[in-house]
PDB file of N, CA and C in Angstrom:
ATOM      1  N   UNK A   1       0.821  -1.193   0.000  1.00  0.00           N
ATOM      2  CA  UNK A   1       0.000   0.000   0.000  1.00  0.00           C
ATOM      3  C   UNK A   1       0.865   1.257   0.000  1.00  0.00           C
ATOM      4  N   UNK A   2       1.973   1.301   0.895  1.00  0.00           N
ATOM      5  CA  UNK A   2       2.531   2.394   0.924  1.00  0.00           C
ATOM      6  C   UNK A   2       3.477   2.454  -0.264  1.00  0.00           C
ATOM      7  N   UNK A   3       3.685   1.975  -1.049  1.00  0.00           N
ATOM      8  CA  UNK A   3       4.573   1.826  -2.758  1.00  0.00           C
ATOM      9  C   UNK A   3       3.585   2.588  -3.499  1.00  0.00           C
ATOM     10  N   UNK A   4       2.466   1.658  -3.740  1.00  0.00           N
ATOM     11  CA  UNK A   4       1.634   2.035  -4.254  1.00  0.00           C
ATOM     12  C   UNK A   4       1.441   3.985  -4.382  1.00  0.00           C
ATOM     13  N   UNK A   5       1.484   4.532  -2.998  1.00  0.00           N
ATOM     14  CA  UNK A   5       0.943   6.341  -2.522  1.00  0.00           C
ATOM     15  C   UNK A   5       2.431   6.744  -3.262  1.00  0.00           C
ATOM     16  N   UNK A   6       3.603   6.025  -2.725  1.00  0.00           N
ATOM     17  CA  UNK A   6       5.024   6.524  -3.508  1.00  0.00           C
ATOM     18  C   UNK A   6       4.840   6.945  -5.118  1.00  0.00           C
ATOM     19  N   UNK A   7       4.368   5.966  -5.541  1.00  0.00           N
ATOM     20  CA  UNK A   7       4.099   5.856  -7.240  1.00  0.00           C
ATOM     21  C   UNK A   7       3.309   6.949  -7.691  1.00  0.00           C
ATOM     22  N   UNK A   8       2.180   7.316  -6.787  1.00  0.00           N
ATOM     23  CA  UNK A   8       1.377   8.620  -7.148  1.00  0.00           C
ATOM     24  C   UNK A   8       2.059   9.874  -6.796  1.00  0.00           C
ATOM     25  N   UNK A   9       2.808   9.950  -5.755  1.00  0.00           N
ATOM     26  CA  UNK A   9       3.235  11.251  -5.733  1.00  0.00           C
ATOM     27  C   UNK A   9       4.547  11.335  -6.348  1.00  0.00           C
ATOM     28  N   UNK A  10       5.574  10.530  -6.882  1.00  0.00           N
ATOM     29  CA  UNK A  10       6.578  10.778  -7.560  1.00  0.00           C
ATOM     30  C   UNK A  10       6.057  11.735  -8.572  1.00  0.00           C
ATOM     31  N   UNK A  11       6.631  12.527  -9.953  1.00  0.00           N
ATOM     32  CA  UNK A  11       6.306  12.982 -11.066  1.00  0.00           C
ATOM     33  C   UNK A  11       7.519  12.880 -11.674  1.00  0.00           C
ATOM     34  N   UNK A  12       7.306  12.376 -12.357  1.00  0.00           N
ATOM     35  CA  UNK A  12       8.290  11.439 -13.533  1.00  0.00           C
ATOM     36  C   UNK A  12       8.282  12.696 -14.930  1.00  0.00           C
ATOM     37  N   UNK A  13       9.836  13.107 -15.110  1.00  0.00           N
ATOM     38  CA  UNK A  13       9.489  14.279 -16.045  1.00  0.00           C
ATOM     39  C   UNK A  13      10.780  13.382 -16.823  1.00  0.00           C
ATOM     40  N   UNK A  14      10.459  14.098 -18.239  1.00  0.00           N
ATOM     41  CA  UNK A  14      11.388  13.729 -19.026  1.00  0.00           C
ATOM     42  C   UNK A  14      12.967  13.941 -19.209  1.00  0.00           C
ATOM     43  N   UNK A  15      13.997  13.315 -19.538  1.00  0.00           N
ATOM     44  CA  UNK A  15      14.901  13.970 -19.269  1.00  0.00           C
ATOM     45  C   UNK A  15      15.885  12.622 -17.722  1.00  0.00           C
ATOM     46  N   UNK A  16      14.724  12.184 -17.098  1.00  0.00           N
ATOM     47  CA  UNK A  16      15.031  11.309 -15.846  1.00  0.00           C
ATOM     48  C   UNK A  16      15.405  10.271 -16.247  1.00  0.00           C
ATOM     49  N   UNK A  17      16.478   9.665 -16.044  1.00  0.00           N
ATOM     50  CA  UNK A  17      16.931   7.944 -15.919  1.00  0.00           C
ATOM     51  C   UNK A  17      16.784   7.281 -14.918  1.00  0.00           C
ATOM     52  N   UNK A  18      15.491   6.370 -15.377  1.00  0.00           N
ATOM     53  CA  UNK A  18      14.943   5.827 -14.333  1.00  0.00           C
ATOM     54  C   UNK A  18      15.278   4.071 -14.994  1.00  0.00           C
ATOM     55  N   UNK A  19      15.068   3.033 -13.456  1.00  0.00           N
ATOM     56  CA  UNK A  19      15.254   1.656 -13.672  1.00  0.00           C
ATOM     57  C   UNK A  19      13.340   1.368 -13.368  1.00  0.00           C
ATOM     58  N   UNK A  20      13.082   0.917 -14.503  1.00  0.00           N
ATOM     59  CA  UNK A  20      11.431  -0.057 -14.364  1.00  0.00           C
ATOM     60  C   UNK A  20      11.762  -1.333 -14.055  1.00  0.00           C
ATOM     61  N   UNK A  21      11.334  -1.881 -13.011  1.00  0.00           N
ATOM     62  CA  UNK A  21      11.415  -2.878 -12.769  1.00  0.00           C
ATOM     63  C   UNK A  21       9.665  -3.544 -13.263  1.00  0.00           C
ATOM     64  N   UNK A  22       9.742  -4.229 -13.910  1.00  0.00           N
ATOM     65  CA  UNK A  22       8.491  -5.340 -14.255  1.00  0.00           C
ATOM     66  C   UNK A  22       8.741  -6.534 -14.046  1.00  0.00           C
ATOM     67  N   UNK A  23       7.226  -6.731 -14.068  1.00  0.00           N
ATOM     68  CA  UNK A  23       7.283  -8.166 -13.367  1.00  0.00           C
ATOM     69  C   UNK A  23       7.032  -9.353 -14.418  1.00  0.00           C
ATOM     70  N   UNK A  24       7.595 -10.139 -14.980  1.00  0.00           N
ATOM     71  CA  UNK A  24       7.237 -11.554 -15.739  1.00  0.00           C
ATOM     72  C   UNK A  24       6.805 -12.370 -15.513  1.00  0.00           C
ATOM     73  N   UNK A  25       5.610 -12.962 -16.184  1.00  0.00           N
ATOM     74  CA  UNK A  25       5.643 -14.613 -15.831  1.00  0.00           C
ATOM     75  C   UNK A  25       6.244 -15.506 -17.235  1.00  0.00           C
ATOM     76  N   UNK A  26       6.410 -16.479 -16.383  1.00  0.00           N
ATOM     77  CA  UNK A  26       7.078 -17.048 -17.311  1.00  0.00           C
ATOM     78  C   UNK A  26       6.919 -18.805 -17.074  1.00  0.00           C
ATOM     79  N   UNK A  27       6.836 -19.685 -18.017  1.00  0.00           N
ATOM     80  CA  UNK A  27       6.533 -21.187 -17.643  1.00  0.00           C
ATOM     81  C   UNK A  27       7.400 -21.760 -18.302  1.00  0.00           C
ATOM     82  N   UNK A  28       7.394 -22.557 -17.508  1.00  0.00           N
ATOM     83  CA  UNK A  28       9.032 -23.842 -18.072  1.00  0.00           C
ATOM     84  C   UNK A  28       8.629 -25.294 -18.321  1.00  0.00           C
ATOM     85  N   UNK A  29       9.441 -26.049 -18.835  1.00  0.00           N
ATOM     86  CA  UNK A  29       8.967 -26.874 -19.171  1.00  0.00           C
ATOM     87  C   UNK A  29       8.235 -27.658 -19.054  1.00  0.00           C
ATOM     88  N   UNK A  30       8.125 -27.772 -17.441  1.00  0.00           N
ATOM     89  CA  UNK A  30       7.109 -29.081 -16.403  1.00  0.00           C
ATOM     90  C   UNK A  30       5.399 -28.121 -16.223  1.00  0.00           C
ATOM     91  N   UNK A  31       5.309 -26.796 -17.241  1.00  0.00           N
ATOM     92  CA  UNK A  31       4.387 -25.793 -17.197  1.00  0.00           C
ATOM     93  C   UNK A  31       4.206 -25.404 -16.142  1.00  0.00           C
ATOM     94  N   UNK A  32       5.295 -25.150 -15.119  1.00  0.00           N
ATOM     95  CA  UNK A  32       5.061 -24.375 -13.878  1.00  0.00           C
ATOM     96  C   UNK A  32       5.111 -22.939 -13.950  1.00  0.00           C
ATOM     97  N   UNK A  33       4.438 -22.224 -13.783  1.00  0.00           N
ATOM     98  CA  UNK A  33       4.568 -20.098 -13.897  1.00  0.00           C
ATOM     99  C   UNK A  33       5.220 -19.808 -12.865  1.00  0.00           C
ATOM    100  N   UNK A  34       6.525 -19.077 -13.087  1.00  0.00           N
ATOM    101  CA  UNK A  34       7.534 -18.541 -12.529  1.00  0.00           C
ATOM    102  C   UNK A  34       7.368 -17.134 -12.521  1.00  0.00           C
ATOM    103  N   UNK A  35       7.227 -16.722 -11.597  1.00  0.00           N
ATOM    104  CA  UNK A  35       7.857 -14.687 -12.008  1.00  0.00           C
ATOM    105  C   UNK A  35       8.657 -14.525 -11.227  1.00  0.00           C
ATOM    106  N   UNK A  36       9.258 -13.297 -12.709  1.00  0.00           N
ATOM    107  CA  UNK A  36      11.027 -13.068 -12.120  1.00  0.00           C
ATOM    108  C   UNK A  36      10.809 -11.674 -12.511  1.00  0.00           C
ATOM    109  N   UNK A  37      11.351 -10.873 -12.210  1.00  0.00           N
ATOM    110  CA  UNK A  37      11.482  -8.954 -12.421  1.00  0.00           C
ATOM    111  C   UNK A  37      12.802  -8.841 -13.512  1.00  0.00           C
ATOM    112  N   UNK A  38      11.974  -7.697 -14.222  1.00  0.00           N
ATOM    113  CA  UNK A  38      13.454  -7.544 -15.067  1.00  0.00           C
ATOM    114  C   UNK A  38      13.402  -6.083 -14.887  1.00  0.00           C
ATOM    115  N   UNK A  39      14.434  -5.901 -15.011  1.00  0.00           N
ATOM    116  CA  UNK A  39      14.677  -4.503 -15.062  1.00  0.00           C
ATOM    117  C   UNK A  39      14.995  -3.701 -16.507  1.00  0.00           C
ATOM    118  N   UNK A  40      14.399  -2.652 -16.590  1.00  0.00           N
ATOM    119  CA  UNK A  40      14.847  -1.867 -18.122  1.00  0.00           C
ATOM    120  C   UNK A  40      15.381  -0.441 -17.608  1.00  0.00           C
ATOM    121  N   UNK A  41      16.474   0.103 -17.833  1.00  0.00           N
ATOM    122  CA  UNK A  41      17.058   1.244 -17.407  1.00  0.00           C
ATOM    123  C   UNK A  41      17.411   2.130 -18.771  1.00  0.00           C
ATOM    124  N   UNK A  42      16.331   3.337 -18.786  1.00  0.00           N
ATOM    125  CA  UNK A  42      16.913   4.181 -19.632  1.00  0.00           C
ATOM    126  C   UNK A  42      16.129   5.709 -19.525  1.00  0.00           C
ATOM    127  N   UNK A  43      16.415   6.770 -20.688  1.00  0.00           N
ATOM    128  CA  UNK A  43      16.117   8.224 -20.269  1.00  0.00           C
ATOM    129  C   UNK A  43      14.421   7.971 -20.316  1.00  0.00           C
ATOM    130  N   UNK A  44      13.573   8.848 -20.028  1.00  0.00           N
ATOM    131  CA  UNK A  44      12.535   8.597 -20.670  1.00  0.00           C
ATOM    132  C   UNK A  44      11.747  10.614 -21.287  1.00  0.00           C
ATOM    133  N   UNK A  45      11.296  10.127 -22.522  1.00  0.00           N
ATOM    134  CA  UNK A  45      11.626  10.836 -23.711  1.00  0.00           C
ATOM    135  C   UNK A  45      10.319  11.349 -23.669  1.00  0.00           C
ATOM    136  N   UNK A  46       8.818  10.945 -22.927  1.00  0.00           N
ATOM    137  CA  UNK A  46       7.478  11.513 -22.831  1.00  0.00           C
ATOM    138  C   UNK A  46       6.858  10.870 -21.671  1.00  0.00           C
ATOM    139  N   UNK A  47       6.601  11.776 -20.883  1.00  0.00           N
ATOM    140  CA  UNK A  47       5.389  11.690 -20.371  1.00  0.00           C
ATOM    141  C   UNK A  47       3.894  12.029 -20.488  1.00  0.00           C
ATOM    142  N   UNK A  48       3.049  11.190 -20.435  1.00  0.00           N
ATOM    143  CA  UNK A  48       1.652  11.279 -21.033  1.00  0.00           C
ATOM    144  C   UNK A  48       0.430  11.200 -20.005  1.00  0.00           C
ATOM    145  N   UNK A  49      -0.713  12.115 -19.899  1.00  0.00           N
ATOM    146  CA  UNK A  49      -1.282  11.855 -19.072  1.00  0.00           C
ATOM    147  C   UNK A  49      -1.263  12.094 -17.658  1.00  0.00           C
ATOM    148  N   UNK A  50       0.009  12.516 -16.857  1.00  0.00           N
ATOM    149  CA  UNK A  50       0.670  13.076 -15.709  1.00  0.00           C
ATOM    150  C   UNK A  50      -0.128  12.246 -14.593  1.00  0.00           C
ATOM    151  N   UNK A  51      -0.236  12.306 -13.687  1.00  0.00           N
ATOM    152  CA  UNK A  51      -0.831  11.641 -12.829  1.00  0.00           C
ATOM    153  C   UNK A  51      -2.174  10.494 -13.112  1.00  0.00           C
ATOM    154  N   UNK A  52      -2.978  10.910 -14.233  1.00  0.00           N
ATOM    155  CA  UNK A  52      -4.090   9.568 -14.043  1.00  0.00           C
ATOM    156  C   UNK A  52      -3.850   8.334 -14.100  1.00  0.00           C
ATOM    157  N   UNK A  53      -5.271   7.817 -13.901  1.00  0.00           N
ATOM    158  CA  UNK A  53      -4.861   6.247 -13.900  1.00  0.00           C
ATOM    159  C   UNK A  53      -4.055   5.766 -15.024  1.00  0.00           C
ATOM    160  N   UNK A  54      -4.306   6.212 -16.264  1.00  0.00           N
ATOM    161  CA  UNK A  54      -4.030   5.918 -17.408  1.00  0.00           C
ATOM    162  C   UNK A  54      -2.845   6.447 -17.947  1.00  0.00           C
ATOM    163  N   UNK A  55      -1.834   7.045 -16.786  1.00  0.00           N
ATOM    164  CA  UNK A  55      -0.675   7.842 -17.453  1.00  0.00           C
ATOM    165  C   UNK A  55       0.306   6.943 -17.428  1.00  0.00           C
ATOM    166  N   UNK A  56       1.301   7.198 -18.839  1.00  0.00           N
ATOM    167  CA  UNK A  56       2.035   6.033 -19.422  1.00  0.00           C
ATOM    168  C   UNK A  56       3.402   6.865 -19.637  1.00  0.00           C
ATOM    169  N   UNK A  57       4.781   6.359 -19.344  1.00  0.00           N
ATOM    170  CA  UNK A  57       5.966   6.746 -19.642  1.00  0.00           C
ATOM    171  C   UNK A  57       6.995   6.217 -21.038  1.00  0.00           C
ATOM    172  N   UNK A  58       7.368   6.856 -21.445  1.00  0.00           N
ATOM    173  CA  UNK A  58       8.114   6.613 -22.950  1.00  0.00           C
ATOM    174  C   UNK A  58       9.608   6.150 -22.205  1.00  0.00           C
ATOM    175  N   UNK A  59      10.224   5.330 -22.440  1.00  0.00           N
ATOM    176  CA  UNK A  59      11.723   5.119 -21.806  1.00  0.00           C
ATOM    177  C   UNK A  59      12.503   4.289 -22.913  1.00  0.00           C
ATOM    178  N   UNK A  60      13.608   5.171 -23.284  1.00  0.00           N
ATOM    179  CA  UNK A  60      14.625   4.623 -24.403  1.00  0.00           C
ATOM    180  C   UNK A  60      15.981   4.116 -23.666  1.00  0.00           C
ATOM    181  N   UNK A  61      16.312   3.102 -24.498  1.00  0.00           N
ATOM    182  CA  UNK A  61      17.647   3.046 -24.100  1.00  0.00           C
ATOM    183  C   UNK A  61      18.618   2.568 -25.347  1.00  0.00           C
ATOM    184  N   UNK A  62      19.822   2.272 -25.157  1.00  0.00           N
ATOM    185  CA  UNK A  62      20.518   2.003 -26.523  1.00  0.00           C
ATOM    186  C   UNK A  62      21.401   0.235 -25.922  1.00  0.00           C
ATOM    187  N   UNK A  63      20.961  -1.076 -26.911  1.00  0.00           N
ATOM    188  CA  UNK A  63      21.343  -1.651 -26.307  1.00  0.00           C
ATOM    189  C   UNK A  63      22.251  -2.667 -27.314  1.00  0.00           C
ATOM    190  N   UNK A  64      23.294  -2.194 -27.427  1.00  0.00           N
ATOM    191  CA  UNK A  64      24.513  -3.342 -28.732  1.00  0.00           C
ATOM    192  C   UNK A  64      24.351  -2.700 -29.613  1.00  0.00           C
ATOM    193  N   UNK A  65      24.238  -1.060 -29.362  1.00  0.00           N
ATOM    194  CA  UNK A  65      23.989  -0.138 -30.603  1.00  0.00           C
ATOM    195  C   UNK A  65      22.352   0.041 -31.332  1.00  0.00           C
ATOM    196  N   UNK A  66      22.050  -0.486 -30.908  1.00  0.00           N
ATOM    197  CA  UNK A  66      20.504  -0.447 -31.338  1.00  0.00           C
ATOM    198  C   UNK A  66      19.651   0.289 -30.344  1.00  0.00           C
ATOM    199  N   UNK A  67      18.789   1.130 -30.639  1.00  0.00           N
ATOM    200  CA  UNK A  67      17.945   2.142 -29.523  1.00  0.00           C
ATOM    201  C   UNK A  67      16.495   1.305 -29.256  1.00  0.00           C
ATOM    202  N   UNK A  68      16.274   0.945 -28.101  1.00  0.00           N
ATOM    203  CA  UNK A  68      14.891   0.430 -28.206  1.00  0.00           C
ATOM    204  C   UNK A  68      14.221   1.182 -27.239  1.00  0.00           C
ATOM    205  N   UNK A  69      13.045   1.207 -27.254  1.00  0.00           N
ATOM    206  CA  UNK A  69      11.904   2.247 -26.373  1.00  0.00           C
ATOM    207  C   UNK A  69      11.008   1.278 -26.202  1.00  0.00           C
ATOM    208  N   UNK A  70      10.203   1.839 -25.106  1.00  0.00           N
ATOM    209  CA  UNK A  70       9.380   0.903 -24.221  1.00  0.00           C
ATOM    210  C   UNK A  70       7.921   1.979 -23.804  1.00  0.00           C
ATOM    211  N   UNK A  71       6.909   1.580 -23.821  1.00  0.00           N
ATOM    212  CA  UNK A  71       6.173   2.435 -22.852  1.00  0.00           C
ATOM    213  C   UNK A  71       5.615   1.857 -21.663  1.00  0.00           C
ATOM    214  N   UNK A  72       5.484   2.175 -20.942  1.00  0.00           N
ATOM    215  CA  UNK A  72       5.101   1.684 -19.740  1.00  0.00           C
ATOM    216  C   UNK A  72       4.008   2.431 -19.049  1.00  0.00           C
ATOM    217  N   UNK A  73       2.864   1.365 -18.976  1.00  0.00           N
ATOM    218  CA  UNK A  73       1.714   2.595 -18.139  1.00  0.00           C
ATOM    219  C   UNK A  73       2.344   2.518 -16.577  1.00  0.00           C
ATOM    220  N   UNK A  74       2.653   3.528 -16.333  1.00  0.00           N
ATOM    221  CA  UNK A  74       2.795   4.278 -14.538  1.00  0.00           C
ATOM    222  C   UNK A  74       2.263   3.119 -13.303  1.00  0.00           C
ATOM    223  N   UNK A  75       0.745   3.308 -13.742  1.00  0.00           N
ATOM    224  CA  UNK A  75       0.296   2.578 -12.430  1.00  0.00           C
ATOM    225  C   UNK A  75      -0.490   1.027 -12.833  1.00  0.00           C
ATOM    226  N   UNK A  76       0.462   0.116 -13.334  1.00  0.00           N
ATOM    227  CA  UNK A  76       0.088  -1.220 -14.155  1.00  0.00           C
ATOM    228  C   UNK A  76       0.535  -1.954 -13.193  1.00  0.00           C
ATOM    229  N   UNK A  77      -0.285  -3.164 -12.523  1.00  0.00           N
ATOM    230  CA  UNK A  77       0.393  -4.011 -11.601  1.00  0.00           C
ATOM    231  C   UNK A  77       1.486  -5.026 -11.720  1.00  0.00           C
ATOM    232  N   UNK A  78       1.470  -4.715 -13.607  1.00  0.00           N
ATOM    233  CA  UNK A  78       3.066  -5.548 -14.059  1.00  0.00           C
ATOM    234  C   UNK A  78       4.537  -4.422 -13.469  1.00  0.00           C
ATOM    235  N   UNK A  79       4.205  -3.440 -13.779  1.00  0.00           N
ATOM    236  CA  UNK A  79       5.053  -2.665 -13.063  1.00  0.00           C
ATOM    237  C   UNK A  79       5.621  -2.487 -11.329  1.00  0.00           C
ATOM    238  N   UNK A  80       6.536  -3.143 -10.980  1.00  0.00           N
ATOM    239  CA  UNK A  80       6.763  -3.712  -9.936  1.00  0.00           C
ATOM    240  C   UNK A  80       7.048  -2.233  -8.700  1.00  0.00           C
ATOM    241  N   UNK A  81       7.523  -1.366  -9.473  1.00  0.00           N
ATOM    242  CA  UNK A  81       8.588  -0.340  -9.084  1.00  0.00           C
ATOM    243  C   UNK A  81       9.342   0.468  -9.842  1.00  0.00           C
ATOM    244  N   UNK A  82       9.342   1.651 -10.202  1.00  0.00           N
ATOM    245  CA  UNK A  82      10.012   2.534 -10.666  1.00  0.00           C
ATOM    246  C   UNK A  82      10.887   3.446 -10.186  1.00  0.00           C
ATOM    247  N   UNK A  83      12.324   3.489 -10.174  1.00  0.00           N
ATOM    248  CA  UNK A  83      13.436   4.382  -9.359  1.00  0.00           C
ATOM    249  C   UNK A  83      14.253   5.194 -10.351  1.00  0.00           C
ATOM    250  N   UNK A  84      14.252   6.341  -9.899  1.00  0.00           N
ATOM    251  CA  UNK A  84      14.839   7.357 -10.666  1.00  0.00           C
ATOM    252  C   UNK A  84      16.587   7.669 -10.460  1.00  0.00           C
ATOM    253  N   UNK A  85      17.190   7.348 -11.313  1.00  0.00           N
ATOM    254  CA  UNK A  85      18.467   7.243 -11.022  1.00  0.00           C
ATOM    255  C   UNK A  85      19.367   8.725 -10.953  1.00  0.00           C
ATOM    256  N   UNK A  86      18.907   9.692 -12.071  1.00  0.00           N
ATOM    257  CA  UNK A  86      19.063  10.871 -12.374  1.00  0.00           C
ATOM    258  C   UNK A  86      18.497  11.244 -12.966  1.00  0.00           C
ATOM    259  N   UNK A  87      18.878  12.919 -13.149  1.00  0.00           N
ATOM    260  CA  UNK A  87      17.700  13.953 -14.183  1.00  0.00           C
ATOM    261  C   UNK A  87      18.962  14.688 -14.703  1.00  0.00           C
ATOM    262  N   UNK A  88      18.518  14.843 -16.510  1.00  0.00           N
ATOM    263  CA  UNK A  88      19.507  15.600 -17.164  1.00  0.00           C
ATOM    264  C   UNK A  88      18.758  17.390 -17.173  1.00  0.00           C
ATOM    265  N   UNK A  89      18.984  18.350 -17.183  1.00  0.00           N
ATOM    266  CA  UNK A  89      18.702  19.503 -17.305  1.00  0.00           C
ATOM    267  C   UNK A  89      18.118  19.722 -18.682  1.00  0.00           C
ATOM    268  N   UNK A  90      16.374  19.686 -19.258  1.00  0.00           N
ATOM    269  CA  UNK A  90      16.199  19.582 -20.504  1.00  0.00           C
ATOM    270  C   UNK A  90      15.066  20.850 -20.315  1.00  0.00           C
ATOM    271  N   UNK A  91      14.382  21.619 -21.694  1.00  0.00           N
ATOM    272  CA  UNK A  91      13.791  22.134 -21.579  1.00  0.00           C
ATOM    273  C   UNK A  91      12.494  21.955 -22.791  1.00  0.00           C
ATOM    274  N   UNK A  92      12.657  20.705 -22.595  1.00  0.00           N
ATOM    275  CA  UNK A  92      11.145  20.356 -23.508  1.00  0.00           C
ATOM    276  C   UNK A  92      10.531  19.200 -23.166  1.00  0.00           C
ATOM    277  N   UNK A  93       9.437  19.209 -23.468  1.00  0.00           N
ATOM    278  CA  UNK A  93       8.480  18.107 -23.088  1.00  0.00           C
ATOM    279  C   UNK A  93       8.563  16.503 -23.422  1.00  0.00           C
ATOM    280  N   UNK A  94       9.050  16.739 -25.070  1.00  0.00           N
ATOM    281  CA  UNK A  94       9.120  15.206 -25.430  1.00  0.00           C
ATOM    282  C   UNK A  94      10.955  15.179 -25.941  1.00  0.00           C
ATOM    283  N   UNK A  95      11.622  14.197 -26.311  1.00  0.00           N
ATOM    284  CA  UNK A  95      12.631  14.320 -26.127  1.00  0.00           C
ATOM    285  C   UNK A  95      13.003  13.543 -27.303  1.00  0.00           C
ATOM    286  N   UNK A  96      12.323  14.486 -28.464  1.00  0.00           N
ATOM    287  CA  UNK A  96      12.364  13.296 -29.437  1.00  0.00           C
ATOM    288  C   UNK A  96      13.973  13.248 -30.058  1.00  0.00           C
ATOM    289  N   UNK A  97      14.468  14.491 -29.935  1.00  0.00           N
ATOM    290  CA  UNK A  97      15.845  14.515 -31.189  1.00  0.00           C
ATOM    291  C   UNK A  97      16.906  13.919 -30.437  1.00  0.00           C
ATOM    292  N   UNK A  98      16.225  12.852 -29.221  1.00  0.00           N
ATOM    293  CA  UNK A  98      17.761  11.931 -28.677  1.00  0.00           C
ATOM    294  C   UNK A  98      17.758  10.764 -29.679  1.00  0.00           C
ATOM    295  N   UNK A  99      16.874  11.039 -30.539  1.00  0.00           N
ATOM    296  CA  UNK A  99      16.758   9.606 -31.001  1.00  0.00           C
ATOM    297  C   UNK A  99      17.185   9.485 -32.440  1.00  0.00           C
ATOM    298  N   UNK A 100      18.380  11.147 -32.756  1.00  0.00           N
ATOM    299  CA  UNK A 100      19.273  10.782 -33.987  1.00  0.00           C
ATOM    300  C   UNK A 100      20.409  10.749 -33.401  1.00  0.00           C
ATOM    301  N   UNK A 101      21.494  11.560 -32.867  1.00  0.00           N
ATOM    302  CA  UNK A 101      22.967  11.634 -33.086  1.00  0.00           C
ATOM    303  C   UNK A 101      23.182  11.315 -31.570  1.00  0.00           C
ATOM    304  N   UNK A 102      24.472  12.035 -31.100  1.00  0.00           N
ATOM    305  CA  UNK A 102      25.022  11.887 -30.194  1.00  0.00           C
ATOM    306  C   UNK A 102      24.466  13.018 -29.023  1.00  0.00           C
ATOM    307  N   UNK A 103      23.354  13.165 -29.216  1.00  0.00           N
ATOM    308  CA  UNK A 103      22.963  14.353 -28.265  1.00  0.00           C
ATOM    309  C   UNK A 103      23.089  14.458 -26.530  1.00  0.00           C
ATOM    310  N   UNK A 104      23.323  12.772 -26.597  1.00  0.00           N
ATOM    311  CA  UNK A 104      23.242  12.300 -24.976  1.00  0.00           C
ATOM    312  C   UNK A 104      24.411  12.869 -24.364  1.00  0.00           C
ATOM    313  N   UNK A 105      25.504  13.050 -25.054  1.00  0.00           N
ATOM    314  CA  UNK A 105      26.971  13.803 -24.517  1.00  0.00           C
ATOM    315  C   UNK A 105      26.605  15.205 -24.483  1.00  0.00           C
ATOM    316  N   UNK A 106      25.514  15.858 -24.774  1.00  0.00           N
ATOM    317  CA  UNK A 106      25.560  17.157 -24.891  1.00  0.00           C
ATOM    318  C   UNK A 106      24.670  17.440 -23.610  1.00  0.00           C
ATOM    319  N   UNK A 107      24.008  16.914 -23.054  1.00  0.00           N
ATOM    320  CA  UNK A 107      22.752  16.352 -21.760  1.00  0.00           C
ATOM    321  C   UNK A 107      23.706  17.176 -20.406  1.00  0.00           C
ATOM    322  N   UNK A 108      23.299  18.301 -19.808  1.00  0.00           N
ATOM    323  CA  UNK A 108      23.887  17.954 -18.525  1.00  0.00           C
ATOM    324  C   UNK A 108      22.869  17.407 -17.488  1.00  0.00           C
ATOM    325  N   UNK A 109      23.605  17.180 -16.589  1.00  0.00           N
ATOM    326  CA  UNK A 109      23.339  16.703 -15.490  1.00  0.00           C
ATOM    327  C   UNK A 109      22.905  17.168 -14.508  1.00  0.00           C
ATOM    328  N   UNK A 110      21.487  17.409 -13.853  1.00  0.00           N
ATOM    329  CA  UNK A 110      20.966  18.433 -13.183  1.00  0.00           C
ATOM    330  C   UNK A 110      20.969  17.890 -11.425  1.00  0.00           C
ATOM    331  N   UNK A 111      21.400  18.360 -10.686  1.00  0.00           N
ATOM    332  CA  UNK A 111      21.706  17.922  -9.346  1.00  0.00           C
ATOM    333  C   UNK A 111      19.952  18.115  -8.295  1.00  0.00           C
ATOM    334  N   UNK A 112      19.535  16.650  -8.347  1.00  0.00           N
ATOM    335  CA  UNK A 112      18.478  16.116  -7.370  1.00  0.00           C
ATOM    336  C   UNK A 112      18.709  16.526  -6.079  1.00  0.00           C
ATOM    337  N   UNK A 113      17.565  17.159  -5.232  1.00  0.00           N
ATOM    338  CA  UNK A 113      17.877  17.392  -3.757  1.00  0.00           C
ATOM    339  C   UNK A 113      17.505  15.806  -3.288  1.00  0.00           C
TER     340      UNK A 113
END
């Protein structure tokens, strides 16, 4: 319950490198369902919706050179936990032009209280 009130009052802005932890199931051979958490760590490039039930986060990352993006609705009970690792100093909403060149070296780094 008390994760849960965490999750609503965080505000997740773009620009933040955050780790999603989700939750899997998964079945193996003897068809037993296993869940295991994976984690996906990267910037995230839109936020949609801001607080409602229905608000969903954009999160990219680059992985063996290849960029993959994810969305993730906020308050989904596959979503185990969301932790914010850092925030780069950005001044726009969606964060689309990380997703040609090398812009991520140009990103500073904005200091979290």
């Amino acid at each position: 319950m008390a994760e849960e009130q965490q999750t609503l009052t965080v505000q997740y802005k773009p620009g933040m490198v955050v780790k999603v932890h989700q939750k899997i199931k998964e079945q193996n051979a003897k068809g037993e369902e296993k869940e295991r958490i994976q984690i996906f760590e990267g910037t995230i490039l839109a936020v949609r919706h801001g607080s409602e039930p229905g608000a969903t986060i954009t999160v990219r990352k680059v992985s063996d050179g290849v960029g993959v993006e994810r969305i993730f609705p906020v308050h989904a009970p596959a979503v185990a936990k969301i932790e914010v690792v850092k925030q780069y100093a950005v001044r726009r909403a969606r964060l689309d032009y990380l997703k040609q060149s090398d812009f991520k070296r140009k990103l500073k780094e904005k200091k979290v209280a």
